[in-house]
PDB file of N, CA and C in Angstrom:
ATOM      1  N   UNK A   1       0.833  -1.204   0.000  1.00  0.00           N
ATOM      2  CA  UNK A   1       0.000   0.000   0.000  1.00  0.00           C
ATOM      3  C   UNK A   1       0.873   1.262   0.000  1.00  0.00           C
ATOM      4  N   UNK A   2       1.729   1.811   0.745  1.00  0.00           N
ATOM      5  CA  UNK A   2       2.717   2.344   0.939  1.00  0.00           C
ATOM      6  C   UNK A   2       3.390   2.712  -0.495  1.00  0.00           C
ATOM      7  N   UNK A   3       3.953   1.540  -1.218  1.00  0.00           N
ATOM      8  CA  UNK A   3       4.784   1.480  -2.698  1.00  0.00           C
ATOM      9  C   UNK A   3       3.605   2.366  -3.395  1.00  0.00           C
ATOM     10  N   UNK A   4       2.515   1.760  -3.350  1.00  0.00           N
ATOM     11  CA  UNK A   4       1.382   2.202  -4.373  1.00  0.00           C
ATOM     12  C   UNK A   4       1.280   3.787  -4.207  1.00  0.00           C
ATOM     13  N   UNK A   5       1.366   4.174  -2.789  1.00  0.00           N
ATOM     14  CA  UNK A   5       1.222   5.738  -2.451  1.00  0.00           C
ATOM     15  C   UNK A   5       2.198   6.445  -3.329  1.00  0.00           C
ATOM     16  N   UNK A   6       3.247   5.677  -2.975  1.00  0.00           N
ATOM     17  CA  UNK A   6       4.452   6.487  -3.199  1.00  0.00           C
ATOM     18  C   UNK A   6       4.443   6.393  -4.537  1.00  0.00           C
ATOM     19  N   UNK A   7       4.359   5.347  -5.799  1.00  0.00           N
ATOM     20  CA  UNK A   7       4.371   5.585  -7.280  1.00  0.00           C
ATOM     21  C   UNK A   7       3.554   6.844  -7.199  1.00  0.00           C
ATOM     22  N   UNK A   8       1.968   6.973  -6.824  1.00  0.00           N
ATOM     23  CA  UNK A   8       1.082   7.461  -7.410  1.00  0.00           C
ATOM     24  C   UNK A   8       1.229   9.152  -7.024  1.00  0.00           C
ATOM     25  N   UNK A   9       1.693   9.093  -5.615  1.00  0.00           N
ATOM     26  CA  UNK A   9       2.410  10.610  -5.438  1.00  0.00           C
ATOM     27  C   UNK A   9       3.410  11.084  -6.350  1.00  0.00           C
ATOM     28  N   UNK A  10       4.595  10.435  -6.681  1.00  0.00           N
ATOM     29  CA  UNK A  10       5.695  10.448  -7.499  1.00  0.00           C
ATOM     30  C   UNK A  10       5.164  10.894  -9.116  1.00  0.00           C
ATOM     31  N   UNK A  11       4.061   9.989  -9.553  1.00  0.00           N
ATOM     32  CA  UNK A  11       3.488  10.383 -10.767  1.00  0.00           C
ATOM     33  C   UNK A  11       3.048  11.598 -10.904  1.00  0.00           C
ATOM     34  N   UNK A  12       1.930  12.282  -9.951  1.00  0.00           N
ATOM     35  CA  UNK A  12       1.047  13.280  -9.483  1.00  0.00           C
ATOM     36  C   UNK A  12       1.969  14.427  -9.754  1.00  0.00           C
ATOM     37  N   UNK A  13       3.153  14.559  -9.054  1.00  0.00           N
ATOM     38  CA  UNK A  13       4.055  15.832  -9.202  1.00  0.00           C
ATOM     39  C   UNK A  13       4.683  15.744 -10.224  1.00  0.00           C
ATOM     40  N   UNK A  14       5.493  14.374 -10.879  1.00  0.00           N
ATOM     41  CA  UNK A  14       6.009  14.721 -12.317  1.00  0.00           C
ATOM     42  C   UNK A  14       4.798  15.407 -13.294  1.00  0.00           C
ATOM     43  N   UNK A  15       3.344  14.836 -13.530  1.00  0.00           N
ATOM     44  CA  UNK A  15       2.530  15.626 -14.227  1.00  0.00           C
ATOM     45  C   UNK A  15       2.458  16.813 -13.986  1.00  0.00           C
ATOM     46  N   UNK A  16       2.385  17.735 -12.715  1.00  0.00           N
ATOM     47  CA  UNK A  16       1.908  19.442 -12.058  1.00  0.00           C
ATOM     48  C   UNK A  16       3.833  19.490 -13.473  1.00  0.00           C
ATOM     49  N   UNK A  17       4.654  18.799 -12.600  1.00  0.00           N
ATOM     50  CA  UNK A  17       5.567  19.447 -13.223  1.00  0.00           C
ATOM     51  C   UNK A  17       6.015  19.623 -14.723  1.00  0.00           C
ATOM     52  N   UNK A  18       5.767  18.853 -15.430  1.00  0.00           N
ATOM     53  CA  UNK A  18       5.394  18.941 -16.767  1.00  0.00           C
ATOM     54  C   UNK A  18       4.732  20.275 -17.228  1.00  0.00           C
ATOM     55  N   UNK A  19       3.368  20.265 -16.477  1.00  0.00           N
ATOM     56  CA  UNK A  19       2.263  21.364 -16.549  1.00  0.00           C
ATOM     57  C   UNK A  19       3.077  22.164 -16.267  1.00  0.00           C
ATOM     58  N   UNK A  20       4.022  22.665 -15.816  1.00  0.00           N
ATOM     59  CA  UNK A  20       4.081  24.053 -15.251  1.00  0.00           C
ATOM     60  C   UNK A  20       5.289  24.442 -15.781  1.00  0.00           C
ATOM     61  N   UNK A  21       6.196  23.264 -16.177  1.00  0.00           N
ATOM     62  CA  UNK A  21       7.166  23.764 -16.744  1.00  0.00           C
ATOM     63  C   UNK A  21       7.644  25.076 -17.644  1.00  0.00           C
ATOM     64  N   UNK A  22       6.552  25.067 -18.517  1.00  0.00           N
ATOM     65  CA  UNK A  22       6.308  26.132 -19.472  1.00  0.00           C
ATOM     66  C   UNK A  22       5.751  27.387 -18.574  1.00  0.00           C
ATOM     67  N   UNK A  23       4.998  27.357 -17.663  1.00  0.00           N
ATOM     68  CA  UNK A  23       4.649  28.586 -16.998  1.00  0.00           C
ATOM     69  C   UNK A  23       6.094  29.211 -16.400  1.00  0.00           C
ATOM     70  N   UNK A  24       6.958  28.279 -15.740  1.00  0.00           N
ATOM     71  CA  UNK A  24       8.075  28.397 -14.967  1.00  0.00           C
ATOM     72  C   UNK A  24       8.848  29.477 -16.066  1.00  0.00           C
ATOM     73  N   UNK A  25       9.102  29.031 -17.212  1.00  0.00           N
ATOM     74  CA  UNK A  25       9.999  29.720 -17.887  1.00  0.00           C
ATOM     75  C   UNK A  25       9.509  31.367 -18.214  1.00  0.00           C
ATOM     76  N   UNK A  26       8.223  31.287 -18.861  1.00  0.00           N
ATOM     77  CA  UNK A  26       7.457  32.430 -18.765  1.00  0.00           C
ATOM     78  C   UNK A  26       8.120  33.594 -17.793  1.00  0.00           C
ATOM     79  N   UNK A  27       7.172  32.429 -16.375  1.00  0.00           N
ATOM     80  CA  UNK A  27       7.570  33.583 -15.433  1.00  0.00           C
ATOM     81  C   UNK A  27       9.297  33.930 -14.784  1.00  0.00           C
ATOM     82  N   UNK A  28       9.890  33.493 -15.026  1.00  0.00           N
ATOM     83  CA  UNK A  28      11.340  33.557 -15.357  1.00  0.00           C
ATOM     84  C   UNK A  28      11.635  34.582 -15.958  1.00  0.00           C
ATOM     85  N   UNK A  29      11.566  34.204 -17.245  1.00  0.00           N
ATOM     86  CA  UNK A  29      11.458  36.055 -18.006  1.00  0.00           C
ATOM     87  C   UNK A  29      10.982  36.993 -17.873  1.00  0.00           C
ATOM     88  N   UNK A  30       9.639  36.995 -17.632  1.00  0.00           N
ATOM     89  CA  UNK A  30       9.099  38.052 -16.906  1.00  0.00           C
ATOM     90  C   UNK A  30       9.452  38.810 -15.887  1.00  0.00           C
ATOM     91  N   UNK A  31       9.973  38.109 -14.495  1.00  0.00           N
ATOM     92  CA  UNK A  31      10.844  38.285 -13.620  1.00  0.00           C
ATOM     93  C   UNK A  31      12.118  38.700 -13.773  1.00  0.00           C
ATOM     94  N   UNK A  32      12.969  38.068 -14.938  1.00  0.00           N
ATOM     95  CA  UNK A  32      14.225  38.896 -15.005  1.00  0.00           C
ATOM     96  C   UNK A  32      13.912  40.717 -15.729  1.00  0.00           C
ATOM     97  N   UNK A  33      12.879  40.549 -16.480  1.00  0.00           N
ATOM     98  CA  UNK A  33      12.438  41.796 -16.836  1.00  0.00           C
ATOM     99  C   UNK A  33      12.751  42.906 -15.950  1.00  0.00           C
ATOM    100  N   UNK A  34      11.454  42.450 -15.027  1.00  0.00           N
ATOM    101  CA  UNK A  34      11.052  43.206 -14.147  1.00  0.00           C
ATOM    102  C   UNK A  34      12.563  43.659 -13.027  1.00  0.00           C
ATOM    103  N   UNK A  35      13.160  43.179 -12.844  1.00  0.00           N
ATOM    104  CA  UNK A  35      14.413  43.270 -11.725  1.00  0.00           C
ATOM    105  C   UNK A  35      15.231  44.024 -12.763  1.00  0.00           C
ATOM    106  N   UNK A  36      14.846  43.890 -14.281  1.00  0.00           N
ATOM    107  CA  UNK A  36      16.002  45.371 -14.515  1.00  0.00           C
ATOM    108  C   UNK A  36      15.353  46.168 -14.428  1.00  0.00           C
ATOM    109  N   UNK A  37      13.992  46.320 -14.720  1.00  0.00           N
ATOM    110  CA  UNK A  37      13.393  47.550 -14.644  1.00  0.00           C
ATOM    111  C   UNK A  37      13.353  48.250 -12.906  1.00  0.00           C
ATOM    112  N   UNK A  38      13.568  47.503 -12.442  1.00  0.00           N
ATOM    113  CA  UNK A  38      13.719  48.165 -11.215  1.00  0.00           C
ATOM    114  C   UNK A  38      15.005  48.278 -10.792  1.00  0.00           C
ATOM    115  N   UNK A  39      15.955  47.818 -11.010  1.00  0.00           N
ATOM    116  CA  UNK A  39      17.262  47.925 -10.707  1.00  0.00           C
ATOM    117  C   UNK A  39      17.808  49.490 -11.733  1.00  0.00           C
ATOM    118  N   UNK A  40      16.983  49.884 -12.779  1.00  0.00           N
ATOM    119  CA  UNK A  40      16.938  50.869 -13.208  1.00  0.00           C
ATOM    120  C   UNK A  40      16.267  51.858 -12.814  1.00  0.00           C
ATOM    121  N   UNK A  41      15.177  51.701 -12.536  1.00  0.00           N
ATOM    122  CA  UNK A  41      14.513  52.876 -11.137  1.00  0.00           C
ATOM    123  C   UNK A  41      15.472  53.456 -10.367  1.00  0.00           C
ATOM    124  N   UNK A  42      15.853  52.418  -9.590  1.00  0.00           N
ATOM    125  CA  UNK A  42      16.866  52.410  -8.051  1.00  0.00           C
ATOM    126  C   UNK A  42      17.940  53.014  -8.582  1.00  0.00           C
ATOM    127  N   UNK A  43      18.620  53.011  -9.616  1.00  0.00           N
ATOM    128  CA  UNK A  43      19.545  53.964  -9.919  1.00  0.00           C
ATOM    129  C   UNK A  43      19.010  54.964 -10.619  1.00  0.00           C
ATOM    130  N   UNK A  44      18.205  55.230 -11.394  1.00  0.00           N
ATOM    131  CA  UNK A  44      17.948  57.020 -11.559  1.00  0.00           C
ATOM    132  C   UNK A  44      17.084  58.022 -10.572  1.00  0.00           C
ATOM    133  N   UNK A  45      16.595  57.080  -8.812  1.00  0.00           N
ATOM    134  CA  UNK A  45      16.591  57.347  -7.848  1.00  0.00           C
ATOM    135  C   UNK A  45      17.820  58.076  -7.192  1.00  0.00           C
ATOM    136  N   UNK A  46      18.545  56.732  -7.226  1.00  0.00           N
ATOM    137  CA  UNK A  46      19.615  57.402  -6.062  1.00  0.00           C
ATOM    138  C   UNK A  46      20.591  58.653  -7.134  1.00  0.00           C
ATOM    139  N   UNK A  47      20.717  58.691  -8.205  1.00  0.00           N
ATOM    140  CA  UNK A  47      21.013  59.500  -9.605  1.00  0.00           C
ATOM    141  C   UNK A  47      20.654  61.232  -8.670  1.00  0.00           C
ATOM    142  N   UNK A  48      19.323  60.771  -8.778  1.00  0.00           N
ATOM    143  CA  UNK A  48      18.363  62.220  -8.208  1.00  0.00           C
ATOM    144  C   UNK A  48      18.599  62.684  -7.347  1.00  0.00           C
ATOM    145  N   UNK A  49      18.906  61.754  -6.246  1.00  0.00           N
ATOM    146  CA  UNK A  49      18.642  61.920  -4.714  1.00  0.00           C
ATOM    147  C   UNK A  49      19.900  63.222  -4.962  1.00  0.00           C
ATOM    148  N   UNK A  50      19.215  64.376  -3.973  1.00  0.00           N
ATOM    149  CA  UNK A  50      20.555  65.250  -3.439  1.00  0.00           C
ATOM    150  C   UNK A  50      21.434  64.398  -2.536  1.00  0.00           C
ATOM    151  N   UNK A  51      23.056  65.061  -2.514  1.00  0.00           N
ATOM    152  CA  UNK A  51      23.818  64.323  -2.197  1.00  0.00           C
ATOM    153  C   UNK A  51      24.620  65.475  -0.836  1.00  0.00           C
TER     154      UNK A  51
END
């Protein structure tokens, strides 16, 4: 019973992971986007800031 859990859990997450694989990358890029665009903020912030 146990073995059986464990295949059928083991299966369960390789499928989500399959599924999501493609979202993963997406949001990957999206995310590196976004961290330059803000890592570019943060410097024409501190750019501004009086010194």
């Amino acid at each position: 019973m146990a073995l059986t859990n464990f295949i059928l859990t083991v299966a369960g997450v390789s499928a989500v992971v399959l599924l999501l694989r493609s979202d993963v990358k997406q949001s990957a890029t999206v995310f590196r986007r976004n961290v330059k665009h803000i890592r570019k903020w943060l410097e024409e912030e501190s750019a501004n800031a009086p010194k």
